[in-house]
N, C-alpha and C. Protein backbone atom coordinates (compact mmCIF):
# COMPACT_ATOMS: atom_id res chain seq x y z
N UNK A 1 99.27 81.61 97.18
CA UNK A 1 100.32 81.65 98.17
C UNK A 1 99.77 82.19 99.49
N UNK A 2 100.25 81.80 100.64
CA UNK A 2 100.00 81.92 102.04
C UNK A 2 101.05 83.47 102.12
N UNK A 3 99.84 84.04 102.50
CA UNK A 3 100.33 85.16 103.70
C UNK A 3 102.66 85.17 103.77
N UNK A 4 102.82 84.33 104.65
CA UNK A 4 104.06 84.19 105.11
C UNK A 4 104.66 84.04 103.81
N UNK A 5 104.54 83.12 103.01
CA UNK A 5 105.16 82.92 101.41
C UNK A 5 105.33 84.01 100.67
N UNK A 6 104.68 85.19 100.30
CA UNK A 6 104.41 86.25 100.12
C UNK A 6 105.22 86.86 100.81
N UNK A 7 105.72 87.20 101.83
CA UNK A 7 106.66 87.95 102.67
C UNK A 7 107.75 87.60 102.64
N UNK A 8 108.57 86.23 102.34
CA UNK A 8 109.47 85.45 102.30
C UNK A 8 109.87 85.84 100.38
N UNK A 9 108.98 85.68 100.18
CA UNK A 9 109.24 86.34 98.17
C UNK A 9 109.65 87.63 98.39
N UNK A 10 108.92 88.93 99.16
CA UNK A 10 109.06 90.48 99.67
C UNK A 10 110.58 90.52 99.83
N UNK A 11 111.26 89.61 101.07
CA UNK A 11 111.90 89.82 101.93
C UNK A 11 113.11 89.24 100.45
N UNK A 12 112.95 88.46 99.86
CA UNK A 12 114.02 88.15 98.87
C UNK A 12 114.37 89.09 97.77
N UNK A 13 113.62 89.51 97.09
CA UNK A 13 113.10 90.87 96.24
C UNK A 13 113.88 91.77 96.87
N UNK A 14 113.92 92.05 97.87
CA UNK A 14 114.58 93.02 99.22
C UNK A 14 115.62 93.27 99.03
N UNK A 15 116.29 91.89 99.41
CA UNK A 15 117.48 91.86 99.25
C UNK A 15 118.51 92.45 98.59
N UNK A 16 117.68 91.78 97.01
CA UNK A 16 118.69 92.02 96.26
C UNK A 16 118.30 93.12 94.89
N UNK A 17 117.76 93.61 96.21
CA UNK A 17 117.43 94.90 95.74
C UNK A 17 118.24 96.27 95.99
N UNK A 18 118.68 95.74 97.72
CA UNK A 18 119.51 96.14 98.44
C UNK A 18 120.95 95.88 97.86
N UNK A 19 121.26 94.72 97.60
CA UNK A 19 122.79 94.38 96.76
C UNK A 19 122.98 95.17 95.33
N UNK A 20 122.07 95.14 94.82
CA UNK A 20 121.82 95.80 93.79
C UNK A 20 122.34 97.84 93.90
N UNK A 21 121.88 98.20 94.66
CA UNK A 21 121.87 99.50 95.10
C UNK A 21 123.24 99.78 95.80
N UNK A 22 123.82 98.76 96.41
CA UNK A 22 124.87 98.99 96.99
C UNK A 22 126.15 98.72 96.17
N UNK A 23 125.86 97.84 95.08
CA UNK A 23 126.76 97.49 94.16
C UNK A 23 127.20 98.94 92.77
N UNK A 24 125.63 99.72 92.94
CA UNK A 24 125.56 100.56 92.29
C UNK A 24 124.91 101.91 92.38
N UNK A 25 125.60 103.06 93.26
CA UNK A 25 124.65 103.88 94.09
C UNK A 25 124.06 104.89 92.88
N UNK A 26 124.57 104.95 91.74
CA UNK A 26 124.08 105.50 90.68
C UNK A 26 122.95 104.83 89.87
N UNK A 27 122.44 103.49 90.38
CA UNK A 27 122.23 102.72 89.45
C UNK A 27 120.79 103.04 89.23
N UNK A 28 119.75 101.98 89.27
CA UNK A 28 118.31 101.61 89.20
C UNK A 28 117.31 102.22 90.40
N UNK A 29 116.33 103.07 90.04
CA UNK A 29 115.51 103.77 90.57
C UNK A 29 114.49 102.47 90.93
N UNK A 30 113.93 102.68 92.18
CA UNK A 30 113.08 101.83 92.78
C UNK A 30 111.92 102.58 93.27
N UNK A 31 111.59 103.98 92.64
CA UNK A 31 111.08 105.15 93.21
C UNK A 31 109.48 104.45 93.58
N UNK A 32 108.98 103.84 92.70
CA UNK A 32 107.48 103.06 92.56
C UNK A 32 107.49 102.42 93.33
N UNK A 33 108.27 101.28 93.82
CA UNK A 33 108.08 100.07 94.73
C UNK A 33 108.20 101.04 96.08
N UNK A 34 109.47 102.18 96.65
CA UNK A 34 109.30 103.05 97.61
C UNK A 34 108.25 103.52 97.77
N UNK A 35 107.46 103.95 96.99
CA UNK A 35 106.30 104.93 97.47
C UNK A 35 105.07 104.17 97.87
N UNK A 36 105.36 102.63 97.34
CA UNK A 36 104.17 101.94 98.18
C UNK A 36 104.49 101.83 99.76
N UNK A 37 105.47 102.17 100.39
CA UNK A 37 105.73 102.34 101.47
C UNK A 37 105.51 100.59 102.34
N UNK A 38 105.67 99.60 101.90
CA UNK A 38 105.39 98.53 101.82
C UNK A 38 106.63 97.58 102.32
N UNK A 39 107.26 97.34 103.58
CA UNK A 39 108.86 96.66 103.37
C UNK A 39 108.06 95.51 104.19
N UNK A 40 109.17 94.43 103.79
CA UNK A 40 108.90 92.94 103.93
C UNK A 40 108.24 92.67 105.62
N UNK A 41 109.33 93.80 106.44
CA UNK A 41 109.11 93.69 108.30
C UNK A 41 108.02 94.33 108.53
N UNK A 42 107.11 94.54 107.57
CA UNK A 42 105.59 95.02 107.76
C UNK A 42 104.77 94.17 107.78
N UNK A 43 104.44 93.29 108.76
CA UNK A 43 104.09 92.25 108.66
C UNK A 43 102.40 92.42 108.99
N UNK A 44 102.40 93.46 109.56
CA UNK A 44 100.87 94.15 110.01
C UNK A 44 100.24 94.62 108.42
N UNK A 45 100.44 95.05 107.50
CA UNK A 45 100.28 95.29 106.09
C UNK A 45 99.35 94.03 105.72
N UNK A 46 98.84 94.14 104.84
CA UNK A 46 97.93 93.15 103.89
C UNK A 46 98.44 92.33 103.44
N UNK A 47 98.12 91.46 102.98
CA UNK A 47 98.60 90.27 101.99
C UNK A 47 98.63 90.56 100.78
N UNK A 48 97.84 91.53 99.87
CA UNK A 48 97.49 92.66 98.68
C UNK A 48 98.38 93.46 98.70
N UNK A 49 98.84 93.88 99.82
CA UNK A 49 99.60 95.36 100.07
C UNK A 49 101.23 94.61 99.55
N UNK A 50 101.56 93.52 100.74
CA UNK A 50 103.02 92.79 100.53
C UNK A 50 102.73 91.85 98.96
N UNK A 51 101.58 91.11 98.06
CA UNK A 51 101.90 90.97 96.47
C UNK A 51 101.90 92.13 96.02
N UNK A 52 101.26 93.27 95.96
CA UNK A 52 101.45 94.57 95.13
C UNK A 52 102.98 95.01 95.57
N UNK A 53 103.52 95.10 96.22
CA UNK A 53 104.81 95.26 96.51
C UNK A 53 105.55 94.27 95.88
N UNK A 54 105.87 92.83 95.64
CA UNK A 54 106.49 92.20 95.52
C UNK A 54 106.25 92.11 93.71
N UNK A 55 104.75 92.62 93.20
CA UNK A 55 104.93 92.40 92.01
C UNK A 55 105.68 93.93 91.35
N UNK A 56 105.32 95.64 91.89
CA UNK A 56 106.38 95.99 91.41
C UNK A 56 107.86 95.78 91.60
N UNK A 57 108.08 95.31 92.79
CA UNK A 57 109.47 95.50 93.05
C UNK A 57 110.06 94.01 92.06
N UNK A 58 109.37 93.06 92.19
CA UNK A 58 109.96 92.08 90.62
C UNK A 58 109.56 92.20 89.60
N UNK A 59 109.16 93.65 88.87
CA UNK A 59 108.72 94.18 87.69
C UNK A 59 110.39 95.23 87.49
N UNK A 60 110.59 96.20 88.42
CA UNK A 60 111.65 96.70 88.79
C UNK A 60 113.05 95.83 88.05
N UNK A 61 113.37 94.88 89.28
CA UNK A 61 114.29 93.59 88.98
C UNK A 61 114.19 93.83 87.76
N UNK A 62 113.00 92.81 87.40
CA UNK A 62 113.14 92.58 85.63
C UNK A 62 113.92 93.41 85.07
N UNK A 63 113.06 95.09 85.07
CA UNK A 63 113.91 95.90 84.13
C UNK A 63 115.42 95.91 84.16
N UNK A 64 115.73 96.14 85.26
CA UNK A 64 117.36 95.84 85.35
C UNK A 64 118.22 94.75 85.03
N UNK A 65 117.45 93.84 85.00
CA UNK A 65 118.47 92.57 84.29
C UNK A 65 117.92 92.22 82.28
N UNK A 66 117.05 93.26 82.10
CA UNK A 66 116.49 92.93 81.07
C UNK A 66 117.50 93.54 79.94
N UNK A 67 117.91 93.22 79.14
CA UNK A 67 118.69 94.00 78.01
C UNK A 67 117.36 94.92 77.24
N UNK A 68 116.54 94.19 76.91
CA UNK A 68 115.63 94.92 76.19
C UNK A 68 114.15 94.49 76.16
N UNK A 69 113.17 95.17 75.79
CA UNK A 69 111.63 94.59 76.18
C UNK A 69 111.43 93.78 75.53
N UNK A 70 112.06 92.82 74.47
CA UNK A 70 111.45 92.03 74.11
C UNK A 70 112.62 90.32 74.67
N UNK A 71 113.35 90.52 75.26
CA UNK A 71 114.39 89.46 76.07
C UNK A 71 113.06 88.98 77.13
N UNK A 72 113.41 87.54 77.14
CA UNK A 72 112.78 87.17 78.54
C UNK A 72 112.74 87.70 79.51
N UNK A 73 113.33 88.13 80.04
CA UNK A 73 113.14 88.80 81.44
C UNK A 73 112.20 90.71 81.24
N UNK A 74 112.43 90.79 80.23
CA UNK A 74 112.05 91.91 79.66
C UNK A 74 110.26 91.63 79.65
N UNK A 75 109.81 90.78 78.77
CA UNK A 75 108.53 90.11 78.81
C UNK A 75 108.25 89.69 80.32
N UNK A 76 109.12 89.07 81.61
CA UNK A 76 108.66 88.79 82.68
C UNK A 76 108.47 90.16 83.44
N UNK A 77 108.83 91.18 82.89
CA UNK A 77 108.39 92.87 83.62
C UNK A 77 107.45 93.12 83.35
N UNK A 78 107.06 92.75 81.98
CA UNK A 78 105.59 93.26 81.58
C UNK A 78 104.63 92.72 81.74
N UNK A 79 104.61 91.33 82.28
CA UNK A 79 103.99 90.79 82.92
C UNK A 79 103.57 90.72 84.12
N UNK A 80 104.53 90.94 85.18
CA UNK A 80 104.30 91.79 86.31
C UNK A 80 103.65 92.94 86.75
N UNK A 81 103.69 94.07 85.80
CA UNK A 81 103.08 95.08 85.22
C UNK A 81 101.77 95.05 85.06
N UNK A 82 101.35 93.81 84.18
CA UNK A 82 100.06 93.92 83.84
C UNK A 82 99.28 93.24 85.16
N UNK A 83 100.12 92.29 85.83
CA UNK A 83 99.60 91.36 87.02
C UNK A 83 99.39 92.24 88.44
N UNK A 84 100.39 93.62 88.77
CA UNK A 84 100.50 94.24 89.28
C UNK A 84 98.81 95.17 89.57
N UNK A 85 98.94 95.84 87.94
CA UNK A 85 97.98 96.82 87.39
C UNK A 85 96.38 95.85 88.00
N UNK A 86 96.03 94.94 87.88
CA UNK A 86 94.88 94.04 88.02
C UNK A 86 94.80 94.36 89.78
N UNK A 87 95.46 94.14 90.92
CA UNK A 87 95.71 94.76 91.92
C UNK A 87 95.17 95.58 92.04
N UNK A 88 95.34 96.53 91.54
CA UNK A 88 94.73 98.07 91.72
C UNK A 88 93.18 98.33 92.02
């Protein structure tokens, strides 16, 4: 993926990440994807910096829509996870 594609995935992730949080101010901790300090309007940031962002913050997602680790979406966290971890 191009640079811009990557930011356009960030900037979606974002979102409804944001809907998410607002729907539920008690809800899902995003503490990991925050501390990469990494938001989509960082456009000066890396291309490494905005996928390492976009793969925790849709590792995140996952968990929250996942009922349990072994549900599809549950397996698409841990996959992220491990795709994330390789990043490093």
């Amino acid at each position: 993926m191009q640079k811009e594609e990557i930011i356009q995935l960030h900037t979606l992730f974002a979102q409804i990440k944001n809907e998410l949080e607002q729907e539920t101010p008690d809800g899902p901790s995003f503490a990991e994807y925050e501390a990469l300090d990494v938001l989509p309007h960082h456009v000066h940031k890396s291309k490494d910096d905005h996928k390492r962002a976009v793969f925790v913050l849709g590792k995140g997602l996952a968990e929250v829509f996942s009922h349990d680790k072994y549900s599809g979406t549950g397996r698409v966290a841990q996959r992220l996870a491990r795709m994330e971890a390789r990043l490093r």
